[in-house]
N, C-alpha and C. Protein backbone atom coordinates (compact mmCIF):
# COMPACT_ATOMS: atom_id res chain seq x y z
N UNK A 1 91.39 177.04 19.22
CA UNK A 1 90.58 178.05 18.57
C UNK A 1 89.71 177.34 17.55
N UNK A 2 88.55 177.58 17.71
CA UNK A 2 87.44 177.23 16.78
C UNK A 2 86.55 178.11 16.60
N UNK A 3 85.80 177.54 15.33
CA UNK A 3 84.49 178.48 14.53
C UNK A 3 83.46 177.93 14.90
N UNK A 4 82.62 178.14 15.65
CA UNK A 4 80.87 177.39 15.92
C UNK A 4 79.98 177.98 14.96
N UNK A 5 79.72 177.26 13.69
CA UNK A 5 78.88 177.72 12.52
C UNK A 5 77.37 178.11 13.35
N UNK A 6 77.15 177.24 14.13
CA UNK A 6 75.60 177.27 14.66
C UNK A 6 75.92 179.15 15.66
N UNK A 7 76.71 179.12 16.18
CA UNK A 7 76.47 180.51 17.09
C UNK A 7 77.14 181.89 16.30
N UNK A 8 78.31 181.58 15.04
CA UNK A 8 78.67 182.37 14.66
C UNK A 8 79.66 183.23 15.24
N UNK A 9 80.34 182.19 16.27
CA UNK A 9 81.23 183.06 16.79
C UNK A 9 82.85 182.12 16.68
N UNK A 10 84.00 182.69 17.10
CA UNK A 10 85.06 181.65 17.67
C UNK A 10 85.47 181.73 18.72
N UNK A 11 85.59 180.42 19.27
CA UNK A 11 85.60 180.25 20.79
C UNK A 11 87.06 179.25 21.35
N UNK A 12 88.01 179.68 22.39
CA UNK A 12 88.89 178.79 22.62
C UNK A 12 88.68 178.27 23.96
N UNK A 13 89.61 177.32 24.22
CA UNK A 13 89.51 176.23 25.27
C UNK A 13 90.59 176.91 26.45
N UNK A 14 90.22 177.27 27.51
CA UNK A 14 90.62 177.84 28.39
C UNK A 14 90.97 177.08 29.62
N UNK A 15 92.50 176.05 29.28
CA UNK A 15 92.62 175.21 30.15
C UNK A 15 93.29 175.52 31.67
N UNK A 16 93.69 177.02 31.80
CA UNK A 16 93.76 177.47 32.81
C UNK A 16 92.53 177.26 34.07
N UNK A 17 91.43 177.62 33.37
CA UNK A 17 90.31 177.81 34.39
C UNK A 17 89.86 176.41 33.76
N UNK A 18 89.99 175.21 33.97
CA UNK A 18 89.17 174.00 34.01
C UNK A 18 88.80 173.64 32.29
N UNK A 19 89.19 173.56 31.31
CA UNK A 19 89.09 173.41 30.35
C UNK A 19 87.85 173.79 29.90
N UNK A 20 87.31 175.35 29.95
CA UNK A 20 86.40 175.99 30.03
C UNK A 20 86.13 176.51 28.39
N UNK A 21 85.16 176.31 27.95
CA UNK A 21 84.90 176.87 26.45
C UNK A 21 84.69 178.24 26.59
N UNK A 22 85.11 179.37 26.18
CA UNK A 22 85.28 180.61 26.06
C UNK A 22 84.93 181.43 24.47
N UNK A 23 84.01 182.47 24.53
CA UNK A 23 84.20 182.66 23.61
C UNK A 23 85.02 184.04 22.89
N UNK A 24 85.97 184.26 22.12
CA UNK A 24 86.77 185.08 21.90
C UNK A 24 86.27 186.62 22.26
N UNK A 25 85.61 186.57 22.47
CA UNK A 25 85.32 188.24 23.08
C UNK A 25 85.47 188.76 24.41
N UNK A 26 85.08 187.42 24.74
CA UNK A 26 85.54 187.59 26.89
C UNK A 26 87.48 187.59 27.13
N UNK A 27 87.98 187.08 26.03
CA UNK A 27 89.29 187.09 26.25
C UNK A 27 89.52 188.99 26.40
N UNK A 28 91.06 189.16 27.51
CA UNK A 28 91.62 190.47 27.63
C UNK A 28 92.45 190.39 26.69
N UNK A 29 93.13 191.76 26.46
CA UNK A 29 94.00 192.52 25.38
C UNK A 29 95.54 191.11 25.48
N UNK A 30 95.73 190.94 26.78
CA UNK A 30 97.24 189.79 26.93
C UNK A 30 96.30 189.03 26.33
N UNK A 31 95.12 188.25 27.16
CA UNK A 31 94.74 186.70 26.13
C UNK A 31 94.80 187.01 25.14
N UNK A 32 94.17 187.79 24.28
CA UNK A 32 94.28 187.47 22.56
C UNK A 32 95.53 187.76 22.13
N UNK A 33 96.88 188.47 22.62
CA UNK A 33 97.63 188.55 21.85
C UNK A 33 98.33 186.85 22.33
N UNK A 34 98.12 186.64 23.28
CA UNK A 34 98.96 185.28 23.21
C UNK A 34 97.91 183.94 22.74
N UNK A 35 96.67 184.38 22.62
CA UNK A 35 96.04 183.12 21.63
C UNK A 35 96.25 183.56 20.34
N UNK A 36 96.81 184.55 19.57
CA UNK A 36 97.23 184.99 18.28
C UNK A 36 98.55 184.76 18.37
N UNK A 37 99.35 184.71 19.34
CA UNK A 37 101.03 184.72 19.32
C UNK A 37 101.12 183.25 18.90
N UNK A 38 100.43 182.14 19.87
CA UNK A 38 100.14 180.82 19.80
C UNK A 38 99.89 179.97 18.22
N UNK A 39 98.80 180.38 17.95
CA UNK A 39 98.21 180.57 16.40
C UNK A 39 99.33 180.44 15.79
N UNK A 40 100.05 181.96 15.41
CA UNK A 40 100.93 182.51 14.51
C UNK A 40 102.18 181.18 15.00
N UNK A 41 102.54 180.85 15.54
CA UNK A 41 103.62 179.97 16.19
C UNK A 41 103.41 178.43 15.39
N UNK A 42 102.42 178.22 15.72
CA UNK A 42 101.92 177.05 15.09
C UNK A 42 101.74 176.55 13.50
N UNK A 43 101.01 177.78 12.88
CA UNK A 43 100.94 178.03 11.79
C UNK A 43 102.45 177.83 11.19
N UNK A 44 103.37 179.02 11.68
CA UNK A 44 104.74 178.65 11.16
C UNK A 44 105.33 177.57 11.16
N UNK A 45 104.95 176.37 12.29
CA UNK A 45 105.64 175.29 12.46
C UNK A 45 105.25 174.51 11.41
N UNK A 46 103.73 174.34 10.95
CA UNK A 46 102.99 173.47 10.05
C UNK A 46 103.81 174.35 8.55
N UNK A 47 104.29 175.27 8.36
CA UNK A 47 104.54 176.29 6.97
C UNK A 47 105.97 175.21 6.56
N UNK A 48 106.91 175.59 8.02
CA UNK A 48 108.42 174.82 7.96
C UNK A 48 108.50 173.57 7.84
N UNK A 49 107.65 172.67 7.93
CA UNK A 49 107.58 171.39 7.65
C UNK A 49 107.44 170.78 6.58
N UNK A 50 107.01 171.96 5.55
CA UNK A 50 107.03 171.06 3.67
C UNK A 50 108.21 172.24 3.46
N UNK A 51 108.27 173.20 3.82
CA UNK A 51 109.32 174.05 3.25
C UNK A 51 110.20 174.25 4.15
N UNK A 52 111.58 175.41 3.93
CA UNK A 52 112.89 175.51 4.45
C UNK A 52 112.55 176.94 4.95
N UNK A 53 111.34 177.57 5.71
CA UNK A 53 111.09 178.75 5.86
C UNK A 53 111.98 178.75 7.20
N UNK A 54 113.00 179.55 7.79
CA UNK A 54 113.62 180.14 9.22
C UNK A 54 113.43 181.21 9.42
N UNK A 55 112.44 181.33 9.34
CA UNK A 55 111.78 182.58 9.82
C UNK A 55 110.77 182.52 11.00
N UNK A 56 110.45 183.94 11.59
CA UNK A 56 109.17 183.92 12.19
C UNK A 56 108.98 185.44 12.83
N UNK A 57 108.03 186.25 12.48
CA UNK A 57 108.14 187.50 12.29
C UNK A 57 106.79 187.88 13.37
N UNK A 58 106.35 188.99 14.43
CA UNK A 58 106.43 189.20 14.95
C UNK A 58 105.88 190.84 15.18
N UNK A 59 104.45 191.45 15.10
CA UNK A 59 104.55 192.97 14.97
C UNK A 59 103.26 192.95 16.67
N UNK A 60 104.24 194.10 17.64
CA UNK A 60 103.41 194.42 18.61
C UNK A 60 102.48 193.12 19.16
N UNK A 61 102.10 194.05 20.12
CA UNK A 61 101.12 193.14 21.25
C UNK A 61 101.57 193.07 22.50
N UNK A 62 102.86 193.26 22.78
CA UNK A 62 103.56 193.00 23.83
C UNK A 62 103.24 193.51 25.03
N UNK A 63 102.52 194.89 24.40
CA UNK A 63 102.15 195.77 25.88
C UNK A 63 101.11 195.40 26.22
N UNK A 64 100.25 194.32 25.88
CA UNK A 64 98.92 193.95 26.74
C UNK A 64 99.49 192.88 27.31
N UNK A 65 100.77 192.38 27.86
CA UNK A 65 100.60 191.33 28.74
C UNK A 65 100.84 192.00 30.33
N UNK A 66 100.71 190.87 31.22
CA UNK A 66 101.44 191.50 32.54
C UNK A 66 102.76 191.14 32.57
N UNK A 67 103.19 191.43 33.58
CA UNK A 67 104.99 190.83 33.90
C UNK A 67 105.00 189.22 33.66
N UNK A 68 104.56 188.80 34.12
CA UNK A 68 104.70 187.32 34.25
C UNK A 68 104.52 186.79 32.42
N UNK A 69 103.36 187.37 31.62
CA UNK A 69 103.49 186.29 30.48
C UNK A 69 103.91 187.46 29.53
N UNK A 70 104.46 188.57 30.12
CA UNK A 70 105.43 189.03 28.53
C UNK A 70 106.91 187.95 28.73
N UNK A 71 107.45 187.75 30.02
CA UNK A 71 108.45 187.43 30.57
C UNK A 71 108.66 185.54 29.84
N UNK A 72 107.33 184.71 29.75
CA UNK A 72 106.77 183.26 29.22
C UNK A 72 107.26 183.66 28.04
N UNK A 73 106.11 184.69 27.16
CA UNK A 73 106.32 185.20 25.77
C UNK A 73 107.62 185.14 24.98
N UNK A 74 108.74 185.90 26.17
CA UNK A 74 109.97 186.22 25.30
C UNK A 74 110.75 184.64 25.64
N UNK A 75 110.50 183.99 26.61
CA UNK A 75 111.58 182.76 26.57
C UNK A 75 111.00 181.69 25.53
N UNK A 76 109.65 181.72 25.72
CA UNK A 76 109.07 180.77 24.16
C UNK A 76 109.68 181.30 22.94
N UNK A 77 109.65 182.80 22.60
CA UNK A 77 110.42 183.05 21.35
C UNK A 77 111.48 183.33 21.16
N UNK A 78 112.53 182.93 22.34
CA UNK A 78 114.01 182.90 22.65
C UNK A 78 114.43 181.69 22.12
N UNK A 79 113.81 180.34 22.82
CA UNK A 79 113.73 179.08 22.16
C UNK A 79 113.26 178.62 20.78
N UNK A 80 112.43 179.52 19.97
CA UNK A 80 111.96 178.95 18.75
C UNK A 80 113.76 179.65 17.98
N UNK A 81 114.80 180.16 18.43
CA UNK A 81 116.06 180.75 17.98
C UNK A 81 116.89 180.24 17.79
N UNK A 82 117.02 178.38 18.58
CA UNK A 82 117.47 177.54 18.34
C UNK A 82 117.77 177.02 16.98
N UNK A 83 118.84 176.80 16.68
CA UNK A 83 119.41 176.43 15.11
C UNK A 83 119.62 177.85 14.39
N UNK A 84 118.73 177.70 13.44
CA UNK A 84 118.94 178.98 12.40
C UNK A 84 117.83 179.71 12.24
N UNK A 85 116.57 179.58 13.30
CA UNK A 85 115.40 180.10 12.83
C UNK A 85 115.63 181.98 13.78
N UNK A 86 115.26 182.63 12.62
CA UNK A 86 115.17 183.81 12.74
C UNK A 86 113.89 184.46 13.41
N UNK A 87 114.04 185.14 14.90
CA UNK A 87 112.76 185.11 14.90
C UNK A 87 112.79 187.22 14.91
N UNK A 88 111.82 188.02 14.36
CA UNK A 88 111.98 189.29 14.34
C UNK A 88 111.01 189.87 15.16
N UNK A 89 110.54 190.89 16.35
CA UNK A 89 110.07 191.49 17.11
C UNK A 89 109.93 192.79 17.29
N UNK A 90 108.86 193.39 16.57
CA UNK A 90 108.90 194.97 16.52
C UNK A 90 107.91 195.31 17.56
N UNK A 91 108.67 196.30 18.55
CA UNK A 91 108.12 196.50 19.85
C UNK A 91 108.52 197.69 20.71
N UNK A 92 108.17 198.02 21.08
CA UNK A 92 108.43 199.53 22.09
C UNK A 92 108.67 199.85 23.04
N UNK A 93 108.25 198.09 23.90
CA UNK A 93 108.17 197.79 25.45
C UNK A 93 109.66 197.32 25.81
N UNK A 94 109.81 198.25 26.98
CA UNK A 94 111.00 198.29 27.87
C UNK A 94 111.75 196.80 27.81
N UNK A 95 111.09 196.05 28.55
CA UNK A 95 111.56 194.92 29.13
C UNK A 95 112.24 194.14 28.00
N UNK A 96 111.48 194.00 26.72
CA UNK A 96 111.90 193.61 25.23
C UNK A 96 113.25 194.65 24.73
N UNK A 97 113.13 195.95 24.76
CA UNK A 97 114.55 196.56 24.38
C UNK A 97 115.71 196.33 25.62
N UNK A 98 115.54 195.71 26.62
CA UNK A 98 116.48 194.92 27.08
C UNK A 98 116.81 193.75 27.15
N UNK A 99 115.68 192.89 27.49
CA UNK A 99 116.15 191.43 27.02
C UNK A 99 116.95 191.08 25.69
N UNK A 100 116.50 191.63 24.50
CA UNK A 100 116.63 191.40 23.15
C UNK A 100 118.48 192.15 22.96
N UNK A 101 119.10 191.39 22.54
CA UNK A 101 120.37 191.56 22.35
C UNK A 101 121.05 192.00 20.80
N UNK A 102 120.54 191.01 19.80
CA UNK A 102 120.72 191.98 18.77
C UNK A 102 119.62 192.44 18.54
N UNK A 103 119.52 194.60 17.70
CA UNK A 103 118.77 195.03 17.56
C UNK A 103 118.51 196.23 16.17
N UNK A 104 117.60 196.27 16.00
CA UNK A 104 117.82 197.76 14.96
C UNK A 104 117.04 198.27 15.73
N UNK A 105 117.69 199.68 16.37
CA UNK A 105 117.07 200.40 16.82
C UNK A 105 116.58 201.91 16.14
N UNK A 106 115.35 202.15 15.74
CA UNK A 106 114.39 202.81 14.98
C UNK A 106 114.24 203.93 15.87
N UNK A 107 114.73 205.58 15.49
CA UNK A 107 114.38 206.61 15.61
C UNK A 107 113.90 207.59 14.63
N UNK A 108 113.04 208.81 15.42
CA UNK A 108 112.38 209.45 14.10
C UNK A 108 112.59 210.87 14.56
N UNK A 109 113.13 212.16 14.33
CA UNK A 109 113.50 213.12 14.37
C UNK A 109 112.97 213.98 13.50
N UNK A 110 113.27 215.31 13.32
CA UNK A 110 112.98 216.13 12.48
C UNK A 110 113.34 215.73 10.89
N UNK A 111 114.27 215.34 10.96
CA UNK A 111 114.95 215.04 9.74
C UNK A 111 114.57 213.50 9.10
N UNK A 112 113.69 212.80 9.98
CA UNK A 112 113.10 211.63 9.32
C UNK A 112 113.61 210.80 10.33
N UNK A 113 113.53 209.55 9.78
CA UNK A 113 113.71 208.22 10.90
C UNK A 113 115.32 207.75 10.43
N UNK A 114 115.42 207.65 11.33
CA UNK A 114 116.46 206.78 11.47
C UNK A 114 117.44 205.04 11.73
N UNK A 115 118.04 204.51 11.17
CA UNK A 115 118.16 203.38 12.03
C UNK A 115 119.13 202.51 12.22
N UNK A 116 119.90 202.40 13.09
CA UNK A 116 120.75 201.83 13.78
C UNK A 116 120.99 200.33 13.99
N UNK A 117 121.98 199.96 13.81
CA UNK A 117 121.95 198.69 14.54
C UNK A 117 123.13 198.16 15.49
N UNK A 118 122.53 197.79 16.40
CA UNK A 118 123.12 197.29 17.83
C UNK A 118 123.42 195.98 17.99
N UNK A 119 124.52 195.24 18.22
CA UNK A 119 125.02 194.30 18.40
C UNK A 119 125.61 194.06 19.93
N UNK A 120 125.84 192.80 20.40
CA UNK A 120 126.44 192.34 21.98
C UNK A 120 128.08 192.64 21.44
């Protein structure tokens, strides 16, 4: 991901299709959440490296992928779980309230929201 001062736009490298310069607007609803999932991933890695942050937090997007890269999505952030890093996922999509094993599960009723938590 880059800024082209001269065109005013940001544009990423699209090494799927031939290492093709792209500019962020032609990307679909899945590309940008996983060139933002990517980003955000990275960013954290460069954060944990002067500091002791185990974290890595996580809001929506999930429903713009297809089967195949929500399925990439969750084993990349299955693996960043390794050791002690915490990773958190607030989401709505099916496939995620089953894969995902521990959970707080968030309801909202007449009487306000509610919330639960679910353990293996």
């Amino acid at each position: 991901l880059w800024y082209d001062e001269g065109e005013g736009e940001f544009f990423v490298r699209d090494f799927l299709s031939g290492n093709e310069r792209r500019g962020v607007r032609t990307l679909s609803g899945g590309e940008t959440f996983l060139a933002s999932l990517s980003l955000a991933i990275a960013i954290s890695g460069m954060l944990s490296k002067d500091k002791n942050y185990e974290f890595f937090f996580i809001d929506e997007g999930f429903g713009t992928l297809d089967d195949g890269a929500l399925s990439s999505a969750y084993e990349a952030l299955e693996k960043l779980t390794d050791g002690d890093r915490l990773v958190v996922i607030i989401s709505h999509v099916a496939y995620l309230k089953e894969k995902i094993e521990k959970k707080i599960l968030v309801t909202k009723d007449a009487h306000g929201a509610h919330a639960e938590l679910l353990l293996p």
